[in-house]
Protein backbone atom coordinates (compact mmCIF):
# COMPACT_ATOMS: atom_id res chain seq x y z
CA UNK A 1 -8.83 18.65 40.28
CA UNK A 2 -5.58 19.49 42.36
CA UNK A 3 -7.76 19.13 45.42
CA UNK A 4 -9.17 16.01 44.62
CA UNK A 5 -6.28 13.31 44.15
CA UNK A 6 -2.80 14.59 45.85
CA UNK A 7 0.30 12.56 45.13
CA UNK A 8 1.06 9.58 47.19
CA UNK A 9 4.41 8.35 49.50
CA UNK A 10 5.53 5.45 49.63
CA UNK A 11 6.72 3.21 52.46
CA UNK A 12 8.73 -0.32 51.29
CA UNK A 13 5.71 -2.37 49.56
CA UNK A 14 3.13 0.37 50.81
CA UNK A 15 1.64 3.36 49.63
CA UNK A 16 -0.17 6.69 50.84
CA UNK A 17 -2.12 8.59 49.44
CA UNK A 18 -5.31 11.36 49.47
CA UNK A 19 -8.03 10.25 47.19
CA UNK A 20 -11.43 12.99 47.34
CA UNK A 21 -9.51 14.36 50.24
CA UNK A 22 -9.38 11.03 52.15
CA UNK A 23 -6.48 9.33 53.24
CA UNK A 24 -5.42 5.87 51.66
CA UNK A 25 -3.62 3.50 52.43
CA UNK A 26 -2.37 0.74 49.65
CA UNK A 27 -2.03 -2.95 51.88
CA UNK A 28 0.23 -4.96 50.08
CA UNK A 29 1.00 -7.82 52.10
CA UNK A 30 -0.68 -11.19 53.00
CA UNK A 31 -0.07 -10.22 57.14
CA UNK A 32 -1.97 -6.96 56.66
CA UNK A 33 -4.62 -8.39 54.66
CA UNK A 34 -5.06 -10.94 56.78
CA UNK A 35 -5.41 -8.20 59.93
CA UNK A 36 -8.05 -6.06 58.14
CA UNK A 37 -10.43 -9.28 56.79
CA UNK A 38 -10.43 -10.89 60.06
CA UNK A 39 -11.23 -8.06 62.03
CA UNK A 40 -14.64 -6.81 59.41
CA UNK A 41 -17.08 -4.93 62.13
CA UNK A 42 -14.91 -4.75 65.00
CA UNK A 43 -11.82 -2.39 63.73
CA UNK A 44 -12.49 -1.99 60.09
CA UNK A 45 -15.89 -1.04 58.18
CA UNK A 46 -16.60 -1.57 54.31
CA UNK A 47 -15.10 1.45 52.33
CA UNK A 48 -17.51 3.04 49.62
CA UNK A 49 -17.17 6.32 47.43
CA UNK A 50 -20.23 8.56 47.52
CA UNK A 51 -20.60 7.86 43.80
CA UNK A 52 -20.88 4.28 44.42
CA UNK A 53 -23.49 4.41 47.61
CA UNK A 54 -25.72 6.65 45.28
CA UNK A 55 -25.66 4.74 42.40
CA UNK A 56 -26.42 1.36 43.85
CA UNK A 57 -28.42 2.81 46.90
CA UNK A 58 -27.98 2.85 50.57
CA UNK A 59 -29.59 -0.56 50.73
CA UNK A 60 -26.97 -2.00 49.09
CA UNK A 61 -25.12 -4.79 50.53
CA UNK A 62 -21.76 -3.08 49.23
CA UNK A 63 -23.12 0.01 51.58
CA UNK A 64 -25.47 -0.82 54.51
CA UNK A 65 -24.54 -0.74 58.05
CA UNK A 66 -23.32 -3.82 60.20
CA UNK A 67 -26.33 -3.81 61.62
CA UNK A 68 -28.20 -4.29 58.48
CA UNK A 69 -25.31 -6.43 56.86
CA UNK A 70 -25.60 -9.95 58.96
CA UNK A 71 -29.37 -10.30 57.94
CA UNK A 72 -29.45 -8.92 54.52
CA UNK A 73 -26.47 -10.94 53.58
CA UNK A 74 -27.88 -13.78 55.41
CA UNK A 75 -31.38 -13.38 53.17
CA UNK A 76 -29.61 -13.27 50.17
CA UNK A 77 -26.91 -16.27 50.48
CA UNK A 78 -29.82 -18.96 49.45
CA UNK A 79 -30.26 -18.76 46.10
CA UNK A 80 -26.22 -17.96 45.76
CA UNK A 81 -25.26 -21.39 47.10
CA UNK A 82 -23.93 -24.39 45.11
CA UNK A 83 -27.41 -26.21 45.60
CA UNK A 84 -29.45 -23.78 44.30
CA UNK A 85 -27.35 -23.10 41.32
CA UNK A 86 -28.16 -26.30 39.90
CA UNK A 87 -30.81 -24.93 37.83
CA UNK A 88 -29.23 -22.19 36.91
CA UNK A 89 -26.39 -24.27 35.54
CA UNK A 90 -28.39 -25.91 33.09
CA UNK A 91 -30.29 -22.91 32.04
CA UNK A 92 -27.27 -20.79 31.24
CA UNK A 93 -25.22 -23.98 29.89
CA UNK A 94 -28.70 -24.16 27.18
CA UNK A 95 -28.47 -20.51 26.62
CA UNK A 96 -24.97 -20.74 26.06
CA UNK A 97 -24.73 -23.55 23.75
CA UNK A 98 -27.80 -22.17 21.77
CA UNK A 99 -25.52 -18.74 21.29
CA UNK A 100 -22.69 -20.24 20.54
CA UNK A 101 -23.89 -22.24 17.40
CA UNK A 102 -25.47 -19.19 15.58
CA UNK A 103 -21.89 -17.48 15.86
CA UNK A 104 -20.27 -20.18 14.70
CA UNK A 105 -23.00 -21.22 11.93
CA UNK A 106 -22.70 -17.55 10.71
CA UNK A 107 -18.96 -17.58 10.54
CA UNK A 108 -18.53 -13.90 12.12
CA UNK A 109 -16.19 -12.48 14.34
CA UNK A 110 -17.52 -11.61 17.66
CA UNK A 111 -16.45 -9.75 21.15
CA UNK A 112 -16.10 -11.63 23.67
CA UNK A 113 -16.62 -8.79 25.86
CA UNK A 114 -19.68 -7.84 24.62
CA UNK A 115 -20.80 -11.50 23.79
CA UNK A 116 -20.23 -12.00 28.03
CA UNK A 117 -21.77 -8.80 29.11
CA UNK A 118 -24.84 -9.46 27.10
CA UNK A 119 -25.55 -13.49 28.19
CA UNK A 120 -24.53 -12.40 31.93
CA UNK A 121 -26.93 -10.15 31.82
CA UNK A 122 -29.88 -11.60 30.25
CA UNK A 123 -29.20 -14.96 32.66
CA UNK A 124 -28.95 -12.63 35.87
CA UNK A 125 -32.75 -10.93 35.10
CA UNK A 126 -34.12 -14.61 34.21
CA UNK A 127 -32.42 -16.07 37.95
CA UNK A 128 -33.61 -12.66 39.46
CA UNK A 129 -36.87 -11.65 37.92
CA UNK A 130 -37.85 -14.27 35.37
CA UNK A 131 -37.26 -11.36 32.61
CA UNK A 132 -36.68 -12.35 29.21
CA UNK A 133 -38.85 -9.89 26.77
CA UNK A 134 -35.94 -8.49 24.84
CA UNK A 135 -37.17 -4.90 24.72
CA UNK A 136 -37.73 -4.55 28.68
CA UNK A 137 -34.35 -6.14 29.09
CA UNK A 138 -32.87 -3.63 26.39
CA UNK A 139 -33.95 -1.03 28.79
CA UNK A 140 -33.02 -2.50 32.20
CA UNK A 141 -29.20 -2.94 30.31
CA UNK A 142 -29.26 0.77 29.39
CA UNK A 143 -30.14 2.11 33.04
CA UNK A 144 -27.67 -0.77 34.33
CA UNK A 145 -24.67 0.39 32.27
CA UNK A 146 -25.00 4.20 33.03
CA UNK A 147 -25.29 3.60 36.63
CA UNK A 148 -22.32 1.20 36.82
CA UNK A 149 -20.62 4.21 34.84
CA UNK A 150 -21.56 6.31 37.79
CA UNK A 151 -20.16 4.11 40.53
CA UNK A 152 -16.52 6.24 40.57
CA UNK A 153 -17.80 9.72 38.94
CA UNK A 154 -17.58 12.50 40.66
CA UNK A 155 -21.03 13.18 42.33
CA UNK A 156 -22.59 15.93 41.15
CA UNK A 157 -25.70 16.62 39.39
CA UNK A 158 -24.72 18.66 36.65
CA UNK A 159 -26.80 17.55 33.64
CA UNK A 160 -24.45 15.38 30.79
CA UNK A 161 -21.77 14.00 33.35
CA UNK A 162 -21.94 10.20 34.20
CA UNK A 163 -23.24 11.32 37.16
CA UNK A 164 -26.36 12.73 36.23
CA UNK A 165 -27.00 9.98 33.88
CA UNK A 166 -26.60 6.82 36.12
CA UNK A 167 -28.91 8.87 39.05
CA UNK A 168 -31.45 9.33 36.47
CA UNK A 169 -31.21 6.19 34.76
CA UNK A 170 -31.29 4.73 38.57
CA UNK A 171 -34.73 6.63 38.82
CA UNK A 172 -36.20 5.13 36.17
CA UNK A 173 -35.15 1.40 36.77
CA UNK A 174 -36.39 1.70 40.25
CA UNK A 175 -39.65 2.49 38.53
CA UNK A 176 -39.43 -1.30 36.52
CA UNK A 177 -38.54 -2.56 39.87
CA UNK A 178 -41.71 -1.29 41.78
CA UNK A 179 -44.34 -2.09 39.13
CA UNK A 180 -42.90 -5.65 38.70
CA UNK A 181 -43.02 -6.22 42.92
CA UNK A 182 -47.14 -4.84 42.52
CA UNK A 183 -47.87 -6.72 39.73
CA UNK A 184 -46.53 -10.32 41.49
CA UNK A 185 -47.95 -8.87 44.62
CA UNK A 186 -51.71 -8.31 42.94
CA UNK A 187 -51.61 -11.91 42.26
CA UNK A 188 -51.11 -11.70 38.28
CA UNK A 189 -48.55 -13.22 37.79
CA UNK A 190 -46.17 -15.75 40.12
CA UNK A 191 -42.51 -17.65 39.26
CA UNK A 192 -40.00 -19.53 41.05
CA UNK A 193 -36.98 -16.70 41.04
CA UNK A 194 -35.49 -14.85 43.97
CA UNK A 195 -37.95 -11.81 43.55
CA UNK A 196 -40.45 -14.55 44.52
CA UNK A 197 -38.38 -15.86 46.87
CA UNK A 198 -37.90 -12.65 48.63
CA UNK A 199 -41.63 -11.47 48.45
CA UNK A 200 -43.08 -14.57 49.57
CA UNK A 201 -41.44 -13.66 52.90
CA UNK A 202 -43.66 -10.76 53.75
CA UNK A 203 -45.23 -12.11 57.00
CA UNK A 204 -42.38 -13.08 58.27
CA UNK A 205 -40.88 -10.92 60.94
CA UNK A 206 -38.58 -8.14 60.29
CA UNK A 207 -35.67 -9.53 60.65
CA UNK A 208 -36.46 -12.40 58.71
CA UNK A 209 -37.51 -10.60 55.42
CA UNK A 210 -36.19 -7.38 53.04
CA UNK A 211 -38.21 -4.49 52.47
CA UNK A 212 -39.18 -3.09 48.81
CA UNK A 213 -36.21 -0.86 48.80
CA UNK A 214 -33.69 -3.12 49.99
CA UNK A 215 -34.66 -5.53 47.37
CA UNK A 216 -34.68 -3.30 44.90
CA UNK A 217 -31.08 -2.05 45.45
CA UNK A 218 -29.74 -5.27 46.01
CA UNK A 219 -31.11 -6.97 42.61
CA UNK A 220 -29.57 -3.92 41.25
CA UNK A 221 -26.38 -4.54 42.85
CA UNK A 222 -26.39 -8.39 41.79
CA UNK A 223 -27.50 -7.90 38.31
CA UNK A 224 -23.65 -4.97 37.75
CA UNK A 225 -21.77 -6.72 40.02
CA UNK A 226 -22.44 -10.70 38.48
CA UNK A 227 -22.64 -8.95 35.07
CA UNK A 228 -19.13 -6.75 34.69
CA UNK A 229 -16.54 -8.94 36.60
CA UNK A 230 -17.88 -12.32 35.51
CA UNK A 231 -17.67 -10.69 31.97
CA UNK A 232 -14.12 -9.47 32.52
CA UNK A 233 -13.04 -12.55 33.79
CA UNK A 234 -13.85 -14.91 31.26
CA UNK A 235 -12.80 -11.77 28.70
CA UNK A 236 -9.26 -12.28 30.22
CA UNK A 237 -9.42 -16.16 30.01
CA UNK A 238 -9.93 -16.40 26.42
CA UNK A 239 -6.90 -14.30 26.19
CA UNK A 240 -4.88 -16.00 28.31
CA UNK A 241 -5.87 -19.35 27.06
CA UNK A 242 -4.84 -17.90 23.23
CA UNK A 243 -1.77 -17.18 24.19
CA UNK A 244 -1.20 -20.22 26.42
CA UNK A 245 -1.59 -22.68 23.64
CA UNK A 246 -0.31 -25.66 26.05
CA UNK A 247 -2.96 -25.01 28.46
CA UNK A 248 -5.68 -24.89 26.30
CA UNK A 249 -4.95 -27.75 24.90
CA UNK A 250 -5.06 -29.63 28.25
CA UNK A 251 -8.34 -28.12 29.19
CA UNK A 252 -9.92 -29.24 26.12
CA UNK A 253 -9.07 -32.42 26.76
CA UNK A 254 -10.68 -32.43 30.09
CA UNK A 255 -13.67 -30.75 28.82
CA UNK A 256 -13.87 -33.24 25.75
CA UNK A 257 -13.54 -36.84 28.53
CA UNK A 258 -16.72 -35.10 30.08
CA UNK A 259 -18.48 -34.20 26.65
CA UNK A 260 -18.24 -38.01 25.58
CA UNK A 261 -19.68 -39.34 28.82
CA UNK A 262 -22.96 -37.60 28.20
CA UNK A 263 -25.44 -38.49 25.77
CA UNK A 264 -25.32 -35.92 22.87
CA UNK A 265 -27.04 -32.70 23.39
CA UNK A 266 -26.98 -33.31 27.05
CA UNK A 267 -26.52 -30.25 29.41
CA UNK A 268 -24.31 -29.59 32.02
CA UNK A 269 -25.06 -30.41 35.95
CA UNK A 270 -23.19 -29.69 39.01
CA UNK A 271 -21.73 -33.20 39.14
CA UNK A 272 -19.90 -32.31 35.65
CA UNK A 273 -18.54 -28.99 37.00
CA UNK A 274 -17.40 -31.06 40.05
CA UNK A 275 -15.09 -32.92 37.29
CA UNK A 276 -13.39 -29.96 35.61
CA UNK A 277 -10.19 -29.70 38.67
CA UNK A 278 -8.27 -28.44 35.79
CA UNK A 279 -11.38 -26.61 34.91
CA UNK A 280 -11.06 -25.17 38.08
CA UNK A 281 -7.32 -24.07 38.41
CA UNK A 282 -7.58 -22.15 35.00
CA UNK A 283 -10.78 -20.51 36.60
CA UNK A 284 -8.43 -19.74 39.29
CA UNK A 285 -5.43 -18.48 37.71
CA UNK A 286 -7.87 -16.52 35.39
CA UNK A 287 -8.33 -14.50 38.51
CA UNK A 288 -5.27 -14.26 39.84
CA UNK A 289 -4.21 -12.84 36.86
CA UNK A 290 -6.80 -11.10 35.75
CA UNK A 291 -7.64 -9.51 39.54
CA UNK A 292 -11.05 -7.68 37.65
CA UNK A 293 -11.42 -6.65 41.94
CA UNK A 294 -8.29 -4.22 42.18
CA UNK A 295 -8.56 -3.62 45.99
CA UNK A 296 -10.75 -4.32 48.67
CA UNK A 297 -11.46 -0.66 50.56
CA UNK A 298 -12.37 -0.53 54.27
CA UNK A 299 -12.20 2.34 56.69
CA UNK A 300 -10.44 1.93 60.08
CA UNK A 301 -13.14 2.14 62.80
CA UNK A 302 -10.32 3.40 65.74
CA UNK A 303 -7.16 4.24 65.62
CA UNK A 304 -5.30 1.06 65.09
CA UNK A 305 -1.80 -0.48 64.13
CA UNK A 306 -0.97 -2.77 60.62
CA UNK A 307 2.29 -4.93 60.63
CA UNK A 308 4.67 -1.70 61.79
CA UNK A 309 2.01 1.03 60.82
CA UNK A 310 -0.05 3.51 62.35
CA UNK A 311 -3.53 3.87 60.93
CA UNK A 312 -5.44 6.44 61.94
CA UNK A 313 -9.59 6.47 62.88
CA UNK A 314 -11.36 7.44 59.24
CA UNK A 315 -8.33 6.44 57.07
CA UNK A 316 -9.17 4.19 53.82
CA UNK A 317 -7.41 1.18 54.16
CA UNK A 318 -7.18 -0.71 50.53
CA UNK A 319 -5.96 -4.34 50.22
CA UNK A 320 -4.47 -4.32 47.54
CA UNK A 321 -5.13 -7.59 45.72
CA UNK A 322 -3.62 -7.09 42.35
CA UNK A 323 0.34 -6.31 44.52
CA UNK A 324 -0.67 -9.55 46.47
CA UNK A 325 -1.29 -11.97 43.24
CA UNK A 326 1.51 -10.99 41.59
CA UNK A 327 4.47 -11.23 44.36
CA UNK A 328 7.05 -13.47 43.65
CA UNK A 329 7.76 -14.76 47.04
CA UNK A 330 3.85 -15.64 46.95
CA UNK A 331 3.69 -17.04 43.21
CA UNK A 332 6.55 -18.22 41.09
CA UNK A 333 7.09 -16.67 37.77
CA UNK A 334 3.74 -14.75 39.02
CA UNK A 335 3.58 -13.01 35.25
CA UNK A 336 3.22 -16.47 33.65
CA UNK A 337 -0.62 -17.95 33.28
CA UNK A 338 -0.13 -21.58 35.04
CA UNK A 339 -2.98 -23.05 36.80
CA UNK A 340 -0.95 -26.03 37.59
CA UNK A 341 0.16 -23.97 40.46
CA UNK A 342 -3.08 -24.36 42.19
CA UNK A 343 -2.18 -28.05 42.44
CA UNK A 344 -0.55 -27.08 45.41
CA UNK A 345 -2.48 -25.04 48.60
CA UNK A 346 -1.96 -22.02 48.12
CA UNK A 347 -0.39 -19.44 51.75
CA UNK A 348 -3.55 -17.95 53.56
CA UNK A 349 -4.36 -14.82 52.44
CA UNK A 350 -2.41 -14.85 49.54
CA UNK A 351 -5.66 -15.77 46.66
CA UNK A 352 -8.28 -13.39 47.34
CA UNK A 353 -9.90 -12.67 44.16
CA UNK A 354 -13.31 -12.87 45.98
CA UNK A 355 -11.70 -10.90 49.42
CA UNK A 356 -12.25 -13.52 52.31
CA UNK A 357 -14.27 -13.42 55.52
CA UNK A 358 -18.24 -12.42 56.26
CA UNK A 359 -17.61 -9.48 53.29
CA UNK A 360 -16.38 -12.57 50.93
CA UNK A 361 -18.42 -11.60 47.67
CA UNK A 362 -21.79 -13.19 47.68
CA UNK A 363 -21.40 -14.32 44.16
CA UNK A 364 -18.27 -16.42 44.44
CA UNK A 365 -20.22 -19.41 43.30
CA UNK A 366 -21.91 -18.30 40.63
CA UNK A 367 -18.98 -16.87 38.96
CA UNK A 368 -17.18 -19.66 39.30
CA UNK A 369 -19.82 -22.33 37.73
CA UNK A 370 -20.50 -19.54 35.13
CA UNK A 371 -16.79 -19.64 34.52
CA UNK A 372 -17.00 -23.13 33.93
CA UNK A 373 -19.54 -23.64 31.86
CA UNK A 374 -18.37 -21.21 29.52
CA UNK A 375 -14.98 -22.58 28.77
CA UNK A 376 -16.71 -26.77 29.02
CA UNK A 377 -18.79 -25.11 25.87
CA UNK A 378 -16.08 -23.07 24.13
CA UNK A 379 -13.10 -25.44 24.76
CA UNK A 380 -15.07 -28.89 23.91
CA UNK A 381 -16.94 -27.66 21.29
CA UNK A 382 -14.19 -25.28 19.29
CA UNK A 383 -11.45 -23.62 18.49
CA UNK A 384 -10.66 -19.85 18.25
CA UNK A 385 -8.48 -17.25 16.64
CA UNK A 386 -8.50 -13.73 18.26
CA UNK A 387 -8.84 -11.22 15.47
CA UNK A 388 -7.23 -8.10 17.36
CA UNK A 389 -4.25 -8.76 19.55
CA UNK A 390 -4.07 -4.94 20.84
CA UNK A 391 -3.70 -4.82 25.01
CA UNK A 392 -4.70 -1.73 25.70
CA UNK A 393 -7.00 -1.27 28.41
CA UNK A 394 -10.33 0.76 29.09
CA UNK A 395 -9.53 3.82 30.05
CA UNK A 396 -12.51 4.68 31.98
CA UNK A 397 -13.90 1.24 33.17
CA UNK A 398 -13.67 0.68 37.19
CA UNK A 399 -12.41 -3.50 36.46
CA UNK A 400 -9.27 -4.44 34.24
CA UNK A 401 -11.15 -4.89 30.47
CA UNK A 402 -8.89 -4.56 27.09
CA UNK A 403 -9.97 -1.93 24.99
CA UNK A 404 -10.77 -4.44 21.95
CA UNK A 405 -12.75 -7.05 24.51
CA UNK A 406 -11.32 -9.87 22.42
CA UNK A 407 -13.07 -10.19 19.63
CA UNK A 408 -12.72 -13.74 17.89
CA UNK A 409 -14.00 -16.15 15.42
CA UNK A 410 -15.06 -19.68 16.21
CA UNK A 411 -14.35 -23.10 14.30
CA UNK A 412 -16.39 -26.17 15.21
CA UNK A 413 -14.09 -29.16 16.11
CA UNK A 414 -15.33 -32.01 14.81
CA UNK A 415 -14.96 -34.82 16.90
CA UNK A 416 -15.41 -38.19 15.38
CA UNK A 417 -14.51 -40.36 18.74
C-alpha cells in the first residue's frame, strides 16, 4: 500500500498530501472555504473516490456532472423542504414515541447507535417508497450497509473484500428498485411518497423529470446518506448531553413547557419544532462537535490560487470542516459542548456542518427536525444512564461513531404538573 497513501507536508494550518495517487490538499481556514464554496462549477467540481461513484452510481447527486446537477438537485429539493416535512414529522415523532415506550417498559439497555440506524432507516423507505414489510426492509438494510461499507474500499472486484460485497449487494437492490417502479407503473398499486412523486412526472419533458436510473441511485443515496450521519449525530448528542448534565437539564425544560401545552398523546408539528431555539443550538453544537462530515472534497477545475497558495488543475482540494469547528479564534473553549454560543451569529463560513452553497446537503432539513424530535421525545419523556463510557471510535466507519454506539437504559420521568 506504499503507493497508495504517501506521507503528507505541512504548510502553517494546511496540509498536503497524495491519497490513491492524487494530490490533497487539507483547507483549514474560513477564507479558503469560503473561496472554494462560492466558486462550485466555475473553478472547483465535487470530489468523489471511485469507490464511492460505484457504490452509489453515476446518477448520484454526490457524482453527476454540472450539467446534470442543477435539475436533478432541483427535482429532488421538494419533498426535502420544511413544508413538506410536516408529515413526516408526525410520522417519525409516532414511530418514535411508540419505540421508545417498549424500551423503557422492558427495562433493557439499548444502543443508541443501532436504535438510530434502525428508525432512520425504516422512516427513510416509508418517506421514499412507502416500505414497511419488515422482511423486504431487512433486506434493503443488508444491501444498504455493505454498499455504504464500500463507499472508501479500495475498488476491486476480488470476491470477500467490501468491495465486492457492496457492488453485488448494489446489484441486487437495484433489482427491488426496478420491480417496485413496474409494479406502481402497471397500475397495482399507487401512494403519496417521492417514488410517486417522481414517477408521476413521466410526460413531462426531460428536463423536468428523472429517469429510472437516476431515481434509483438517488433513493439509494438518500436512504445511506439520511440514515448514517443523522444516526451519528444524535449518537454523539446523547453523549454529549450525559456528560453535560447542565445542558440537559435546560433542554428538558424546554422540551417539557412544549409537552404540557399539548393535549396528552399529542404529536409533534412543525410549529412545536419552531419552539425548541434551545432545541436548536444543542442540534447545532451537536454538529459542530460531532462534525459526522469530516471534509468537503472538490477538485480544482484550472489552475487556481487559495489565500497565498498555488493549486494546481486536478488537485483534491478538502475543506476541512472538523480544523474549522474547532479553532479557537472561531469558537471559544471550542472543546467544550455549549450551544449557548449559537446565541450569538456565528463568522461566515465558520459552521458548515451541512457545507454551504448550491452543493449544501439536500437533507439539511430533515436532519435537523429529525434531530429534534428525537431529543423533544427522549428529553421530555426520560432520563438516561449510559451503560459503557468507552470513547473509542470505529475503526473502519467513513463518519465519527464510538465503538460502543452508546448504549443506555431509559427511566420514565413522571411528571405530575
Amino acid at each position: 500500500m506504499n503507493d497508495i497513501i504517501y506521507p503528507g507536508r505541512r504548510y502553517g494550518k494546511w496540509f498536503k498530501t497524495r491519497l490513491f495517487g492524487k494530490v490533497h490538499v487539507f483547507i483549514p481556514s474560513v477564507t479558503g472555504a469560503k473561496t472554494v464554496l462560492t466558486n462550485e462549477f466555475q473553478l472547483f467540481n465535487k470530489g468523489y473516490v471511485k469507490s464511492m461513484a460505484d457504490a452509489v452510481g453515476k446518477n448520484s447527486l454526490l457524482c453527476v456532472p454540472v450539467e446534470s446537477h442543477k435539475r436533478i438537485r432541483r427535482l429532488l429539493s421538494g419533498p426535502f423542504s420544511m413544508d413538506s416535512l410536516s408529515e413526516f414529522v408526525q410520522k417519525f415523532d409516532k414511530m418514535l414515541s411508540a419505540r421508545f415506550k417498549k424500551l423503557a417498559d422492558d427495562g433493557k439497555s439499548f444502543v443508541v447507535l443501532d436504535f438510530n440506524m434502525k428508525i432512520a432507516f425504516d422512516a427513510m423507505c416509508d418517506m421514499l417508497m412507502s416500505i414497511t414489510d419488515e422482511s423486504l426492509l431487512k433486506k434493503i438494510n443488508k444491501d444498504c450497509t455493505a454498499i455504504s461499507n464500500a463507499m472508501l474500499s479500495f475498488p476491486v472486484m476480488i470476491p470477500g473484500t467490501r468491495y465486492y460485497k457492496g457492488i453485488k449487494a448494489r446489484e441486487s437492490l437495484m433489482k427491488v428498485f426496478e420491480e417496485l417502479i413496474t409494479s406502481r407503473r402497471s397500475g397495482k398499486e399507487t401512494r403519496e411518497d417521492f417514488l410517486q412523486s417522481m414517477l408521476d412526472r413521466d410526460s413531462f419533458p426531460d428536463d423536468e423529470k428523472l429517469d429510472d436510473s437516476e431515481i434509483m441511485d438517488n433513493m439509494l443515496t438518500l436512504i445511506i446518506a439520511g440514515q448514517t450521519t443523522t444516526a451519528a449525530a444524535i449518537m454523539w448528542s446523547v453523549k454529549f448531553l450525559d456528560d453535560n448534565k447542565d445542558v440537559q437539564n435546560k433542554l428538558r425544560e424546554e422540551q417539557l413547557s412544549i409537552r404540557r401545552n399539548k393535549p396528552t398523546g399529542a404529536l409533534l408539528c412543525l410549529e412545536d419544532l419552531n419552539k425548541m431555539s434551545y432545541g436548536l443550538m444543542v442540534v447545532k453544537e451537536t454538529l459542530r462537535m460531532s462534525n459526522v462530515l469530516l471534509w468537503f472534497p472538490r477538485v480544482a477545475l484550472d489552475d487556481c490560487k487559495i489565500e497565498d497558495f498555488e493549486i494546481k488543475k486536478g488537485w483534491h482540494v478538502d475543506i476541512d470542516a472538523t480544523h474549522i469547528h474547532y479553532d479557537p479564534e472561531l469558537y471559544k473553549d471550542p472543546l467544550q459542548f455549549n450551544p449557548s454560543r449559537f446565541d450569538e451569529p456565528q463568522k461566515a463560513y465558520s459552521y458548515i456542518p451541512f457545507g454551504l452553497g448550491p452543493r449544501t446537503c439536500l437533507g439539511i432539513n430533515m436532519a435537523k427536525v429529525t434531530m429534534l424530535v428525537f431529543l423533544h421525545r427522549l428529553t421530555s419523556g426520560y432520563k438516561w444512564t449510559v451503560d459503557d463510557q468507552d470513547l473509542s471510535l470505529e475503526k473502519q466507519s467513513h463518519i465519527p461513531r464510538l465503538k460502543s454506539g452508546v448504549p443506555i437504559t431509559l427511566t420514565v420521568i413522571k411528571d405530575d404538573s
